[in-house]
N, C-alpha and C. Protein backbone atom coordinates (compact mmCIF):
# COMPACT_ATOMS: atom_id res chain seq x y z
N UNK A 1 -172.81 -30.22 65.52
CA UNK A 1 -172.43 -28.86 65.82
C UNK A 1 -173.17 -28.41 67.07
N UNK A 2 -172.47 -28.10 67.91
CA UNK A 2 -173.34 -27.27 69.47
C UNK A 2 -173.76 -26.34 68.89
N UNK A 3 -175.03 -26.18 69.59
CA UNK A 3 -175.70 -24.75 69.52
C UNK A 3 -175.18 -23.93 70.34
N UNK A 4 -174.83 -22.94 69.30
CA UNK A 4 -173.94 -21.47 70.24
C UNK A 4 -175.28 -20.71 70.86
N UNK A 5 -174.84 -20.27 72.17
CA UNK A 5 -175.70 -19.30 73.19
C UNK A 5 -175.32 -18.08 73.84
N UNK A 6 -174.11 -17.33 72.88
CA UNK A 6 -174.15 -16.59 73.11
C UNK A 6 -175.02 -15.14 73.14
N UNK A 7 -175.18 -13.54 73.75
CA UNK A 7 -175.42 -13.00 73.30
C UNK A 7 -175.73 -12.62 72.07
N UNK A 8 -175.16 -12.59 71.48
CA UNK A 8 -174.86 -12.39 69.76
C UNK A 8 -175.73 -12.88 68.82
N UNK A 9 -175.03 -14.19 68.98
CA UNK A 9 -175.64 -15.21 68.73
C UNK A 9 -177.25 -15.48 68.57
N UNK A 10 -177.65 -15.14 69.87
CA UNK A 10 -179.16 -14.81 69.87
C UNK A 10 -179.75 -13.36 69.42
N UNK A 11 -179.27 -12.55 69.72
CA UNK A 11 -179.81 -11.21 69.07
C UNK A 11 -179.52 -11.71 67.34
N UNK A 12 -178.31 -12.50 66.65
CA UNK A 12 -178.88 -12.63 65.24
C UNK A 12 -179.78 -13.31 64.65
N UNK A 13 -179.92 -14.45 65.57
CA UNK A 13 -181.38 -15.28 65.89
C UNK A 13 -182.37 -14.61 65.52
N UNK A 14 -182.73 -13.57 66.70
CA UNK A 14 -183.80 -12.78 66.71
C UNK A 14 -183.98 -11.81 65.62
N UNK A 15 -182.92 -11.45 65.55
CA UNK A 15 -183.36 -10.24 63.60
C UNK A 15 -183.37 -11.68 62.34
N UNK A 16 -182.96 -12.13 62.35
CA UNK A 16 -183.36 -13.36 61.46
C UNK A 16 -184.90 -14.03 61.41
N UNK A 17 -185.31 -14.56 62.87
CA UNK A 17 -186.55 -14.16 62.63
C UNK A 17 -187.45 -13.32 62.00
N UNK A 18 -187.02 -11.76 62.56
CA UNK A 18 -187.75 -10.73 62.18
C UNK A 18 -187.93 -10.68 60.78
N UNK A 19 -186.71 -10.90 60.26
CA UNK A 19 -186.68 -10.53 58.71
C UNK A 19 -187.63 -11.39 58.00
N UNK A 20 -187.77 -12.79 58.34
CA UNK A 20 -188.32 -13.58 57.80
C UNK A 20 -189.81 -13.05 58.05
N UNK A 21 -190.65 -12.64 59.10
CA UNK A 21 -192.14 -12.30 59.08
C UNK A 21 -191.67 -10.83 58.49
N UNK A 22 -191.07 -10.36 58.36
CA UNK A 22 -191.37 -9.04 57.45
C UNK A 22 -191.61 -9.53 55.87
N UNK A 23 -190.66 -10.59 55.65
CA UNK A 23 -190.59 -10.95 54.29
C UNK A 23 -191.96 -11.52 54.06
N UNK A 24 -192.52 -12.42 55.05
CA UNK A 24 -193.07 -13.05 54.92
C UNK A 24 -194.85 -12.29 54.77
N UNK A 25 -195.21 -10.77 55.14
CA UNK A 25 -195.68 -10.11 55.30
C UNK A 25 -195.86 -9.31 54.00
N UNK A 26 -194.50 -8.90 53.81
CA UNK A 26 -194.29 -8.40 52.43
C UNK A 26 -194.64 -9.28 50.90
N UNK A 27 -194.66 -10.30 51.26
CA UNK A 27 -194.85 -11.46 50.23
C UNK A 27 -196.59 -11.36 50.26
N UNK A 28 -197.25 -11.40 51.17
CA UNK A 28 -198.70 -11.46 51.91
C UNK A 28 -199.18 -10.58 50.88
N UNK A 29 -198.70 -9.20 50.63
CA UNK A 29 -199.18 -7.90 50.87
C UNK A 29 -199.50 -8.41 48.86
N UNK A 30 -198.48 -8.96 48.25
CA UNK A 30 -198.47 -8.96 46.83
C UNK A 30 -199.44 -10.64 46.36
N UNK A 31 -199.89 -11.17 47.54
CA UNK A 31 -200.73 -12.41 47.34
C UNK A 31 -200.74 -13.78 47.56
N UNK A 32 -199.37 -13.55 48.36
CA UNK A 32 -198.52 -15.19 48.28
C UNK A 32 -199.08 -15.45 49.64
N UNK A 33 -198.81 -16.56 49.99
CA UNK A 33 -199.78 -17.20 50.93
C UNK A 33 -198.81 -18.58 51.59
N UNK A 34 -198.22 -18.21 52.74
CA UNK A 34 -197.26 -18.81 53.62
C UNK A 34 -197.95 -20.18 53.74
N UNK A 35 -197.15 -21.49 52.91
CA UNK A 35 -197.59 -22.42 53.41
C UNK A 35 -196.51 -23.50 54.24
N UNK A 36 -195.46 -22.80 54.54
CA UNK A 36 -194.79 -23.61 55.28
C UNK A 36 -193.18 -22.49 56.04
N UNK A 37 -193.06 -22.35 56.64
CA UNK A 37 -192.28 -21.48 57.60
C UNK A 37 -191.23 -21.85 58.25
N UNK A 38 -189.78 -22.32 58.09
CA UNK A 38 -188.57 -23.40 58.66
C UNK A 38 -188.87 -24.28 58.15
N UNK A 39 -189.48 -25.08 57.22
CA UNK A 39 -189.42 -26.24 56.97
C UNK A 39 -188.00 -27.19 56.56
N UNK A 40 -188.17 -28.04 57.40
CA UNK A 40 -187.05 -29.29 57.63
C UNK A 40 -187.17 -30.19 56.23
N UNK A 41 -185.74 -30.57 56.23
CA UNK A 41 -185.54 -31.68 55.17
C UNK A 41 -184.50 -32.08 55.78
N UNK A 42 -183.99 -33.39 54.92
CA UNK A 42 -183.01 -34.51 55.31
C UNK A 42 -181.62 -33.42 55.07
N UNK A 43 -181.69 -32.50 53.89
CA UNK A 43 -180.38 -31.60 53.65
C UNK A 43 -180.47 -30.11 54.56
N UNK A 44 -181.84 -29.72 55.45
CA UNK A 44 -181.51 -28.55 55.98
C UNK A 44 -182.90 -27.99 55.78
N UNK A 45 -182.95 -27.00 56.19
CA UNK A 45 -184.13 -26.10 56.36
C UNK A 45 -184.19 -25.39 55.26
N UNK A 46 -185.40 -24.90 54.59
CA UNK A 46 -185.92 -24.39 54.07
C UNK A 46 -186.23 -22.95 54.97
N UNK A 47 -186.36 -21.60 54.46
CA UNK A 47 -187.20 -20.47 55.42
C UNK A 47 -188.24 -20.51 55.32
N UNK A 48 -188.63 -20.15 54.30
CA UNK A 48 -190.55 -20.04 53.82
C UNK A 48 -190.39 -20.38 52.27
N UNK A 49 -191.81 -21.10 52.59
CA UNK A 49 -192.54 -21.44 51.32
C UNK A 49 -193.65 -20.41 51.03
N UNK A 50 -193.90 -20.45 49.95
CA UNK A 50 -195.00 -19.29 49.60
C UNK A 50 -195.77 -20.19 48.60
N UNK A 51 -197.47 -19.49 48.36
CA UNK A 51 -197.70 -19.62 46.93
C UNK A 51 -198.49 -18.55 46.73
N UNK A 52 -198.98 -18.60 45.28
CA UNK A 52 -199.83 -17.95 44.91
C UNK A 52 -200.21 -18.59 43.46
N UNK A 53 -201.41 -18.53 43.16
CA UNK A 53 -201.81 -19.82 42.28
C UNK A 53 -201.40 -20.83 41.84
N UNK A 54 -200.38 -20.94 40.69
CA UNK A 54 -199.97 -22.31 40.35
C UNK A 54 -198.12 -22.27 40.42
N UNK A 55 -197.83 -20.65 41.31
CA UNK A 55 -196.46 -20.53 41.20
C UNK A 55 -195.81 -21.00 43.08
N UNK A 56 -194.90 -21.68 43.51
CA UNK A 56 -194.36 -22.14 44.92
C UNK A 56 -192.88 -21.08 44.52
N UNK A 57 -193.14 -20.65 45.64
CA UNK A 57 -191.56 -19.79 45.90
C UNK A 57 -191.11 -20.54 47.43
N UNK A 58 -189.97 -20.20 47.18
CA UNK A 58 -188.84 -21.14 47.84
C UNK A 58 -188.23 -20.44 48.58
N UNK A 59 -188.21 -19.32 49.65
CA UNK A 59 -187.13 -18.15 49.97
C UNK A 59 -186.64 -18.43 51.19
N UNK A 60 -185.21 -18.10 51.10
CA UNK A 60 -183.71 -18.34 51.72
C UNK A 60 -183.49 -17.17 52.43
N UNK A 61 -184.22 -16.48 53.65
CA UNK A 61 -183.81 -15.04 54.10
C UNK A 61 -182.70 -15.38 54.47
N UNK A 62 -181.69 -13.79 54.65
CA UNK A 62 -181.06 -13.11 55.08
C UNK A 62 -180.56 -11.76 55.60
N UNK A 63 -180.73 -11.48 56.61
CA UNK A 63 -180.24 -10.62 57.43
C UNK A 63 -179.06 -9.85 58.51
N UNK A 64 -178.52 -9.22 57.28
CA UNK A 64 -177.07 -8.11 57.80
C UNK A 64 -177.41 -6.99 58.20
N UNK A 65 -176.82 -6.26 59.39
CA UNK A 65 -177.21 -5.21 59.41
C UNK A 65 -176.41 -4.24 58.48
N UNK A 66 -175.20 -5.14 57.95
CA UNK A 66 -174.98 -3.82 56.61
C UNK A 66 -174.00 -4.53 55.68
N UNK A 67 -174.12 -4.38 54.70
CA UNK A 67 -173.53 -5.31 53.77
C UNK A 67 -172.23 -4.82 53.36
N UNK A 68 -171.00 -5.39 53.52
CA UNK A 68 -169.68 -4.83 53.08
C UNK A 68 -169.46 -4.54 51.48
N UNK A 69 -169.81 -6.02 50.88
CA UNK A 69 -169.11 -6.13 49.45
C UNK A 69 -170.75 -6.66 49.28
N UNK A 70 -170.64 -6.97 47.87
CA UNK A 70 -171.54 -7.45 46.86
C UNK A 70 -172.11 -9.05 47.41
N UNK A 71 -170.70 -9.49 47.64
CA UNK A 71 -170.63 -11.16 47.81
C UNK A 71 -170.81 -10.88 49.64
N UNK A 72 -171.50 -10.13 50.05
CA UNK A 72 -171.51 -10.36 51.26
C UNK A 72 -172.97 -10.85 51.53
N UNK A 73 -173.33 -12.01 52.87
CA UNK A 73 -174.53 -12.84 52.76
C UNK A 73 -174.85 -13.35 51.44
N UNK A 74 -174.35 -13.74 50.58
CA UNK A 74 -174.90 -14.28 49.27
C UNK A 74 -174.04 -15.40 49.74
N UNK A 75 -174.96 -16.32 49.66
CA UNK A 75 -174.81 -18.25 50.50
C UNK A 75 -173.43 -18.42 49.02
N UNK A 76 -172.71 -19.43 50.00
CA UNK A 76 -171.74 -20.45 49.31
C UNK A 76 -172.34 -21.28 48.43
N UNK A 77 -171.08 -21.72 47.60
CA UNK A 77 -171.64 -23.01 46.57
C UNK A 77 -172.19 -24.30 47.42
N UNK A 78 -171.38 -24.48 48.23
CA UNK A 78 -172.12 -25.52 49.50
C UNK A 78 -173.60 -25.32 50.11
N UNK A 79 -173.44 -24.10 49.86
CA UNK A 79 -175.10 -24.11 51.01
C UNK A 79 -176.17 -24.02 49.50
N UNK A 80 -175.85 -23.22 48.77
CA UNK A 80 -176.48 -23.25 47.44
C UNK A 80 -176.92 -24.73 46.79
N UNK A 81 -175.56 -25.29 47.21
CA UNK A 81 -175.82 -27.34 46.78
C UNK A 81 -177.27 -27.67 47.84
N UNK A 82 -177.06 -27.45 48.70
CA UNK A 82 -177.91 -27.85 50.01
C UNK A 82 -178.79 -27.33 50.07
N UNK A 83 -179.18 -25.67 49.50
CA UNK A 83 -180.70 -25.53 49.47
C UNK A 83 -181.05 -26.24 48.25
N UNK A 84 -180.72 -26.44 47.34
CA UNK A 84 -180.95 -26.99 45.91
C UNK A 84 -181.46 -28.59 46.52
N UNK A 85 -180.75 -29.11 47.29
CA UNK A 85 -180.74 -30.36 47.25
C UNK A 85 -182.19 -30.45 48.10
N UNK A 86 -182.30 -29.73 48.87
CA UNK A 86 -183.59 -29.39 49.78
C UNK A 86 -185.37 -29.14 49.21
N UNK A 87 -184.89 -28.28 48.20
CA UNK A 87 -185.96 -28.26 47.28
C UNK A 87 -186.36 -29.45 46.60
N UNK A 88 -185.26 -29.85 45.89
CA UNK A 88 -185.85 -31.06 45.03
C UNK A 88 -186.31 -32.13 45.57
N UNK A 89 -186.02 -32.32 47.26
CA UNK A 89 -186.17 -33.55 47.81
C UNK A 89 -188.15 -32.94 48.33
N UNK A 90 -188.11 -31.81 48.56
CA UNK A 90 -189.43 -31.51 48.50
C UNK A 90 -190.54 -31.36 47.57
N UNK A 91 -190.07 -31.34 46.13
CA UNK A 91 -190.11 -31.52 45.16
C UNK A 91 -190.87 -33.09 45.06
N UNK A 92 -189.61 -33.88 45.42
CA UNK A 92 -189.77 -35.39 45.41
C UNK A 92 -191.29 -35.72 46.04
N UNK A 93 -191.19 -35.37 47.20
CA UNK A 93 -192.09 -36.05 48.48
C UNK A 93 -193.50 -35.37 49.06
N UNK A 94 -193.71 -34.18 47.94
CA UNK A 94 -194.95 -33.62 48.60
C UNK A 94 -195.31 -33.34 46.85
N UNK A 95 -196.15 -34.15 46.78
CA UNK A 95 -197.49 -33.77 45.74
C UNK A 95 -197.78 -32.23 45.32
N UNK A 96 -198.53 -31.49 46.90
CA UNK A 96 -198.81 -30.39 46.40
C UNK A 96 -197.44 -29.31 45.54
N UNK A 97 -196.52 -29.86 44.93
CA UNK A 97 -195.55 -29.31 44.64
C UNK A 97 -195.64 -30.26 42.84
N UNK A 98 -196.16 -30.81 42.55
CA UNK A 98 -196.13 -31.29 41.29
C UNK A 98 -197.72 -30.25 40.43
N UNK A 99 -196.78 -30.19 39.09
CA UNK A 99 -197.26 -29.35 37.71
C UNK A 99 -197.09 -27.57 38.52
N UNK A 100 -196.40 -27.44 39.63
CA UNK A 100 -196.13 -25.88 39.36
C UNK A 100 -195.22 -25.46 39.43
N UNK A 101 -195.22 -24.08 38.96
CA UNK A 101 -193.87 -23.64 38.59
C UNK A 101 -193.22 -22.86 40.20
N UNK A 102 -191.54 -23.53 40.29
CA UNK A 102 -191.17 -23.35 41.40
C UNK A 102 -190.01 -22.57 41.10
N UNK A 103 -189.80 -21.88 42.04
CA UNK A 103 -188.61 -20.29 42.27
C UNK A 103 -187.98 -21.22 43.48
N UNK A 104 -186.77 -20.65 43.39
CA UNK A 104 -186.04 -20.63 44.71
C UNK A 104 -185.34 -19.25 44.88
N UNK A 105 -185.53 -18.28 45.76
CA UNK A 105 -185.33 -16.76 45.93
C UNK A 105 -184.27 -16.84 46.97
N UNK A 106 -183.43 -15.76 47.24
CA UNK A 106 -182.49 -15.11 47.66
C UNK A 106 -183.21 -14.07 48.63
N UNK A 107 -183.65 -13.46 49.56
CA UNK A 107 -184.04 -12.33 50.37
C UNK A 107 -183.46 -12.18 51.22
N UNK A 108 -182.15 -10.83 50.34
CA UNK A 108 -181.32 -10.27 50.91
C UNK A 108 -181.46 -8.53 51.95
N UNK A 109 -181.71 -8.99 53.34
CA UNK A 109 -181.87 -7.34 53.86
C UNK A 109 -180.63 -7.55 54.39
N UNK A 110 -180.31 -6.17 53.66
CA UNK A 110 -179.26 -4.99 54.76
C UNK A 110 -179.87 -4.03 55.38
N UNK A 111 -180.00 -4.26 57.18
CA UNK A 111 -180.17 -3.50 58.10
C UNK A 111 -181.84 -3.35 57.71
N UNK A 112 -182.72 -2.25 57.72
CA UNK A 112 -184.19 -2.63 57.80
C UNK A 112 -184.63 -1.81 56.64
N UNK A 113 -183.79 -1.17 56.23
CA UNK A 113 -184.06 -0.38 55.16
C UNK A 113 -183.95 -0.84 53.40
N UNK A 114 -182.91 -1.70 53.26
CA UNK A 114 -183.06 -1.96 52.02
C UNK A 114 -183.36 -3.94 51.75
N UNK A 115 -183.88 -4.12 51.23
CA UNK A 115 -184.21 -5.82 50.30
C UNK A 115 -183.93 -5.96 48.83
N UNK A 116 -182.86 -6.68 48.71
CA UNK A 116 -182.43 -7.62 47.67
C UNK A 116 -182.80 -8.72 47.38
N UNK A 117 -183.31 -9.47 46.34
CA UNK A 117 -184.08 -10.35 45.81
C UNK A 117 -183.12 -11.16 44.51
N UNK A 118 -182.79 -12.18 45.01
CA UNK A 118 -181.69 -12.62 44.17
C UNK A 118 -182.34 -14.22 43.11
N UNK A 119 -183.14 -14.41 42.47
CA UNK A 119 -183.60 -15.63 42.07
C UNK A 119 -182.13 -16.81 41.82
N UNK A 120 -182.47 -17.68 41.96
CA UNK A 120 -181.50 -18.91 42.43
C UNK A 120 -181.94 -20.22 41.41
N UNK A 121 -181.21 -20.45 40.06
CA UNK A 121 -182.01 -21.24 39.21
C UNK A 121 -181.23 -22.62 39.91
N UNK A 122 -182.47 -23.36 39.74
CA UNK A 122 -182.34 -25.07 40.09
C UNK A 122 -182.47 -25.87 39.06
């Protein structure tokens, strides 16, 4: 797939970022502790990893500036297969991820004002 360069394109870039260090800030503020940020796998990226004692959260941002319907930004069964498949392969291959209990989260913002938090069972 080419990387698109449009305008657009990059300004959603850039609030996508954003959302993610807000989230990632906001997560901070309650104790969790960023240990991995885009992380790559063989099925796709991960956004952020978190922890906080013996619990790893798994979160999938997203950022609309306004949400139409319910089912709007809430990932496909395809991408849902693919973060799933992403986790477990991290799961697989990094130790510090064995005996704790792991989340895979949904962090849904519309525009800067509201966050939705959707847990995602694996």
């Amino acid at each position: 797939m080419a990387r698109r360069n449009t305008a657009a394109y990059k300004a959603a870039e850039r609030a996508g970022r954003r959302a993610e260090t807000v989230t990632r800030f906001l997560y901070f503020l309650t104790g969790y502790v960023c240990v991995a940020a885009r992380q790559k796998t063989p099925f796709g990226e991960l956004d952020l990893i978190l922890r906080r004692r013996q619990t790893i959260l798994i979160l999938e941002v997203k950022y609309r500036r306004q949400i139409d319907s319910a089912e709007s930004g809430i990932p496909s069964a395809r991408q849902l297969a693919r973060m799933k498949k992403a986790v477990n392969w991290m799961i697989a291959h990094h130790n510090a991820f064995k005996g704790r209990q792991i989340h895979l989260r949904l962090v849904q913002w519309s525009g800067w004002g509201r966050l939705k938090q959707i847990e995602i069972g694996f």
